[in-house]
C-alpha atoms as a PDB file:
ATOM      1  CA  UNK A   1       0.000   0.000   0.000  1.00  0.00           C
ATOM      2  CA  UNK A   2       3.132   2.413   0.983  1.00  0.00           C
ATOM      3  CA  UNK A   3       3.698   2.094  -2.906  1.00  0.00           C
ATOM      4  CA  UNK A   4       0.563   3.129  -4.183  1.00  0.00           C
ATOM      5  CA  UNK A   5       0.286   6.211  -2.145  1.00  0.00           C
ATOM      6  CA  UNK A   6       3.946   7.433  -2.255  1.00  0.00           C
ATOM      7  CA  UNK A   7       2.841   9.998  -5.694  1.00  0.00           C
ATOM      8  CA  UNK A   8       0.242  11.639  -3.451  1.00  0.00           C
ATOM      9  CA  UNK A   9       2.352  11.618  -0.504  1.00  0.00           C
ATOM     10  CA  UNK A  10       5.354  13.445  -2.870  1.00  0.00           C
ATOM     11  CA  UNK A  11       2.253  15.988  -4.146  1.00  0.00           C
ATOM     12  CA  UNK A  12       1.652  16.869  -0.505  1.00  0.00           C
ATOM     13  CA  UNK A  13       5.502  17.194   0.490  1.00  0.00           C
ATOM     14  CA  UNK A  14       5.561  14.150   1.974  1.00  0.00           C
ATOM     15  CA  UNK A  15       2.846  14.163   4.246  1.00  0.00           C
ATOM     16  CA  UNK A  16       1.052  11.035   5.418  1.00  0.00           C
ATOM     17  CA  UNK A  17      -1.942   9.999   6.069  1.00  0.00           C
ATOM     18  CA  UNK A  18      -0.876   9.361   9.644  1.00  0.00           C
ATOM     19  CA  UNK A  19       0.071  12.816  10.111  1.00  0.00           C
ATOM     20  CA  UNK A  20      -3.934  13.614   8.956  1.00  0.00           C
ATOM     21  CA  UNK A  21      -5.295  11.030  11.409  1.00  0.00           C
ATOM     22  CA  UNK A  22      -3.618  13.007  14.416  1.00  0.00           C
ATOM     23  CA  UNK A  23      -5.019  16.366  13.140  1.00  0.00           C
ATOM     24  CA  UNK A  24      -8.291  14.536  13.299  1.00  0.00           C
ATOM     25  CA  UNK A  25      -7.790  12.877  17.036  1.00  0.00           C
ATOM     26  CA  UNK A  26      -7.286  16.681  18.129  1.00  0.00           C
ATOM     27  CA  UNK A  27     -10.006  17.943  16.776  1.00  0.00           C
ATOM     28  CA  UNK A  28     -11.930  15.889  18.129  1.00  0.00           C
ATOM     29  CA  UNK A  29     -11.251  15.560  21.597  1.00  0.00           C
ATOM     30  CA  UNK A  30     -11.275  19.321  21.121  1.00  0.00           C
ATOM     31  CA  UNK A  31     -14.707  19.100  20.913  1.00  0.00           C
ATOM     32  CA  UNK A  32     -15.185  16.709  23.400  1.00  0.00           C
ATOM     33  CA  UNK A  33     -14.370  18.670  25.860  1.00  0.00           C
ATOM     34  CA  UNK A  34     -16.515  21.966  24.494  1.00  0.00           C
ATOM     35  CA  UNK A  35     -19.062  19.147  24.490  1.00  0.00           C
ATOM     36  CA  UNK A  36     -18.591  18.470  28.787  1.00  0.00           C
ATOM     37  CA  UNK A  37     -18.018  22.159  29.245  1.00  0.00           C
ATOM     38  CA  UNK A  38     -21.241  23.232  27.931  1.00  0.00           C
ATOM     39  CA  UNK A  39     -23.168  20.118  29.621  1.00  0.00           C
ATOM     40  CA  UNK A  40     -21.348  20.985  32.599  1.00  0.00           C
ATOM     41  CA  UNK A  41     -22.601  24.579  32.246  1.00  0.00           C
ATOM     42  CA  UNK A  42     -26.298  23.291  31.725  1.00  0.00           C
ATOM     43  CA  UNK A  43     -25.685  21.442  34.399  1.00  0.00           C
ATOM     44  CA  UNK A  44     -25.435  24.563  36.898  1.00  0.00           C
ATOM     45  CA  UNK A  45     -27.958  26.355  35.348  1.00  0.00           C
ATOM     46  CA  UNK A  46     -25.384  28.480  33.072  1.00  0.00           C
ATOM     47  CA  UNK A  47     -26.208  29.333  29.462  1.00  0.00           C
ATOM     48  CA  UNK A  48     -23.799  28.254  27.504  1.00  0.00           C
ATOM     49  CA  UNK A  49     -23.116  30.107  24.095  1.00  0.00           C
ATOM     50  CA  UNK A  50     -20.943  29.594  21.015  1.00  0.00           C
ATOM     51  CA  UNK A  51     -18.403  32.054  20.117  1.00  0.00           C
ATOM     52  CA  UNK A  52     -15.399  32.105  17.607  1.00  0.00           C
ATOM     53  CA  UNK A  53     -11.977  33.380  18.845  1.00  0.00           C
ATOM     54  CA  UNK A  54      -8.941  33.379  16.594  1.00  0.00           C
ATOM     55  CA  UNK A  55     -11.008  30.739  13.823  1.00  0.00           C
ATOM     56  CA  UNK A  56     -11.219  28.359  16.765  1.00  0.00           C
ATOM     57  CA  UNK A  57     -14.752  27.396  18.143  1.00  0.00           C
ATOM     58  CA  UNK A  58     -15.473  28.367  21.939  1.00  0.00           C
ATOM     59  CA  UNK A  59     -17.835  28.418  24.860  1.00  0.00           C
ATOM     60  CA  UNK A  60     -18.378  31.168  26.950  1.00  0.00           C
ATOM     61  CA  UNK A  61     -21.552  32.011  29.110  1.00  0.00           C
ATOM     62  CA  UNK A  62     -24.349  34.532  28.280  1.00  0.00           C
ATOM     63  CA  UNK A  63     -24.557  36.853  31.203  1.00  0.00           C
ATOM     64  CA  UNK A  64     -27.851  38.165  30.220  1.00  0.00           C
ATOM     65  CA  UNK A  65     -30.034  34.848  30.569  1.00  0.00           C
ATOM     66  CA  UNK A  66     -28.593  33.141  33.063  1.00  0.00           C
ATOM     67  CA  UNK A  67     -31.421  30.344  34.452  1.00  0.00           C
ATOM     68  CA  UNK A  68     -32.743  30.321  38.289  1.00  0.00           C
ATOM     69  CA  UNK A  69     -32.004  27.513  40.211  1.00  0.00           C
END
């Protein structure tokens, strides 16, 4: 298989398709974890809100509709 993908490997500049797979593993447990901050926030009654800082996806709380408890 090593064979058949060295040309595309050479077009990228020798990157891998490992190399992809660990871009992928962060991304995702990147979002894991904005997934069990904003249940956590839910959790205590915060509302949680997305926001976008530097192209990267966030969570931050909206002050003005925060829930009773």
């Amino acid at each position: 298989m090593c064979d058949e993908l060295t040309p595309y490997q050479d077009q990228l500049g020798g990157v891998t398709l490992h190399i992809f797979w660990h871009f992928a593993a962060a991304a995702a447990t990147y979002f894991m974890i904005l997934l069990l901050v904003t249940v956590r926030m839910q959790h205590l009654g915060r509302e949680p809100v997305l926001a976008m800082r530097w192209m990267s996806p966030i969570i931050m709380e909206d002050k003005g509709k925060c829930k009773s408890q």
